[in-house]
N, C-alpha and C. Protein backbone atom coordinates (compact mmCIF):
# COMPACT_ATOMS: atom_id res chain seq x y z
N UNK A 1 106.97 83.05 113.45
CA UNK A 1 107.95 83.61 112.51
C UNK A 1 107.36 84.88 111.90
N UNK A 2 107.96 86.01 112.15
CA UNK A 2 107.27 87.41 111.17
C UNK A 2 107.76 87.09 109.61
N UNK A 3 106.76 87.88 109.78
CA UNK A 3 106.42 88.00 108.14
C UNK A 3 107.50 88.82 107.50
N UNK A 4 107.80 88.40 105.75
CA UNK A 4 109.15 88.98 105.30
C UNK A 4 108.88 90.76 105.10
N UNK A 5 109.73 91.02 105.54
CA UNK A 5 109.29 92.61 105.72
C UNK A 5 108.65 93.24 106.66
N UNK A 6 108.11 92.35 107.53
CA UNK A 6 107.77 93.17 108.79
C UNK A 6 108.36 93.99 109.59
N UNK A 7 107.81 94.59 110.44
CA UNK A 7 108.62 95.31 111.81
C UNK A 7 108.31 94.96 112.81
N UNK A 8 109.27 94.50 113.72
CA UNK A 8 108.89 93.76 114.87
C UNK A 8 108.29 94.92 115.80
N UNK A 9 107.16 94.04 116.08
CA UNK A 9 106.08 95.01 117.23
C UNK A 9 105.55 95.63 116.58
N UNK A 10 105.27 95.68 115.42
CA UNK A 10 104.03 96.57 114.44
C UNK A 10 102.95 95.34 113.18
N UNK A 11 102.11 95.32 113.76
CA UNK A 11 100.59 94.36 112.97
C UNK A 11 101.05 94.13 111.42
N UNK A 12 100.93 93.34 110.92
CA UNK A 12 100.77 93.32 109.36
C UNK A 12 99.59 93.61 108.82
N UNK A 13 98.40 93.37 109.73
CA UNK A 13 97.31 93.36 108.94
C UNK A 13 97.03 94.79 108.22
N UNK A 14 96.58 94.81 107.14
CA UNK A 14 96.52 96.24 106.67
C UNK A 14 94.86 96.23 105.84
N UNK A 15 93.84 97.22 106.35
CA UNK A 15 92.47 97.63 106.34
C UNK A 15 92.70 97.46 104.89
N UNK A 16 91.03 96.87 103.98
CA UNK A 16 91.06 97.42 102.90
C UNK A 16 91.59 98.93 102.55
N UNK A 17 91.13 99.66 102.97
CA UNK A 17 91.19 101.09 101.93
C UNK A 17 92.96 101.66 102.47
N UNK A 18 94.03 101.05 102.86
CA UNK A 18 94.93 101.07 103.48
C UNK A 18 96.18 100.67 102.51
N UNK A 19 96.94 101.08 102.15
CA UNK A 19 98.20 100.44 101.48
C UNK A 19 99.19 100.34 102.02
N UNK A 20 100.02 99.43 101.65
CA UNK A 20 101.15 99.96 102.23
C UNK A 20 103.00 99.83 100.69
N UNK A 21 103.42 100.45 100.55
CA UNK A 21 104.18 100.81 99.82
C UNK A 21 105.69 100.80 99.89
N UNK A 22 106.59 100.26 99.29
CA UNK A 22 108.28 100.38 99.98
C UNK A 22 108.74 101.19 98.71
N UNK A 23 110.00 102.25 99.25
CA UNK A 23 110.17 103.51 98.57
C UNK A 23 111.48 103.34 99.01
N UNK A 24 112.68 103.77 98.23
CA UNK A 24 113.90 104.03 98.58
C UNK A 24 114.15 105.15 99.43
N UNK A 25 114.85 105.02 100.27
CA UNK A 25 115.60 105.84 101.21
C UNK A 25 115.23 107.21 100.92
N UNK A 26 115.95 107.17 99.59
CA UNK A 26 116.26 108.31 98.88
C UNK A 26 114.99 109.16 98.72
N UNK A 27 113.83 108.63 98.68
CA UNK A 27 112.30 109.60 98.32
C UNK A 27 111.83 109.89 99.88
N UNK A 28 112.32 109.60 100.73
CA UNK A 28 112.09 110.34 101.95
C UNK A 28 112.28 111.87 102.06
N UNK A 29 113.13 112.55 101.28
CA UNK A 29 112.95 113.57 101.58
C UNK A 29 111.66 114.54 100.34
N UNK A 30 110.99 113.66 99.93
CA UNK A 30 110.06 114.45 98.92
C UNK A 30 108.67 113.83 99.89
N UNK A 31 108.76 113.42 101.15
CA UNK A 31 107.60 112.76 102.18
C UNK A 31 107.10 113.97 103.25
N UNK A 32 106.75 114.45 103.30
CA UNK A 32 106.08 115.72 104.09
C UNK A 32 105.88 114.96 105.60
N UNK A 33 106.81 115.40 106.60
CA UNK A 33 107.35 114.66 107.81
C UNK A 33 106.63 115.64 108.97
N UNK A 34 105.96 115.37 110.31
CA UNK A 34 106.51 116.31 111.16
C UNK A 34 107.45 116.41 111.72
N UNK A 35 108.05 117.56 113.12
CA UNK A 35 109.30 117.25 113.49
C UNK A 35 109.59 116.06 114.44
N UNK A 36 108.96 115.53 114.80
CA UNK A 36 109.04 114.33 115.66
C UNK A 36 109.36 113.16 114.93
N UNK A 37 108.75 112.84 113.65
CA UNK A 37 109.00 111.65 112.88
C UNK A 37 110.04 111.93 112.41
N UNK A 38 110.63 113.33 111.95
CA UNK A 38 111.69 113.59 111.55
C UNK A 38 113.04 113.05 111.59
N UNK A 39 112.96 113.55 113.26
CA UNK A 39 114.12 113.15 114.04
C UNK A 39 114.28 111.29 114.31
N UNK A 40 113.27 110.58 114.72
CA UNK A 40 113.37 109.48 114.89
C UNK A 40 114.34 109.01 113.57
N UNK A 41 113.95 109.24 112.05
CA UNK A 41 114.07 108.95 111.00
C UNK A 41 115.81 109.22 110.84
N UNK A 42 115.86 109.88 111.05
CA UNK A 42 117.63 110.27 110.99
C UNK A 42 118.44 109.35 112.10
N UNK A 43 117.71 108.99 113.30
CA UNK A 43 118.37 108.55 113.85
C UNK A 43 118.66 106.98 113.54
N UNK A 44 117.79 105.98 112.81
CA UNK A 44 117.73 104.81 112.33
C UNK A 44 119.03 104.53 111.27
């Protein structure tokens, strides 16, 4: 069973010095993107 909030096909484990953070939609565009992540991102 994954874990609540996971993404299927991506590890949960997360390194000490590693965070991980959930942010509204909406603060994506104050996230400094390249153009490749960009595009994926719009398309979701």
């Amino acid at each position: 069973m994954p874990e609540i909030g996971s993404i299927p096909g991506h590890g949960t484990d997360v390194p000490d010095h590693e965070a991980i953070i959930r942010l509204p939609k909406v603060m994506l565009q104050y996230i400094p993107q390249s153009a490749d992540e960009e595009s994926s991102a719009h398309d979701a």
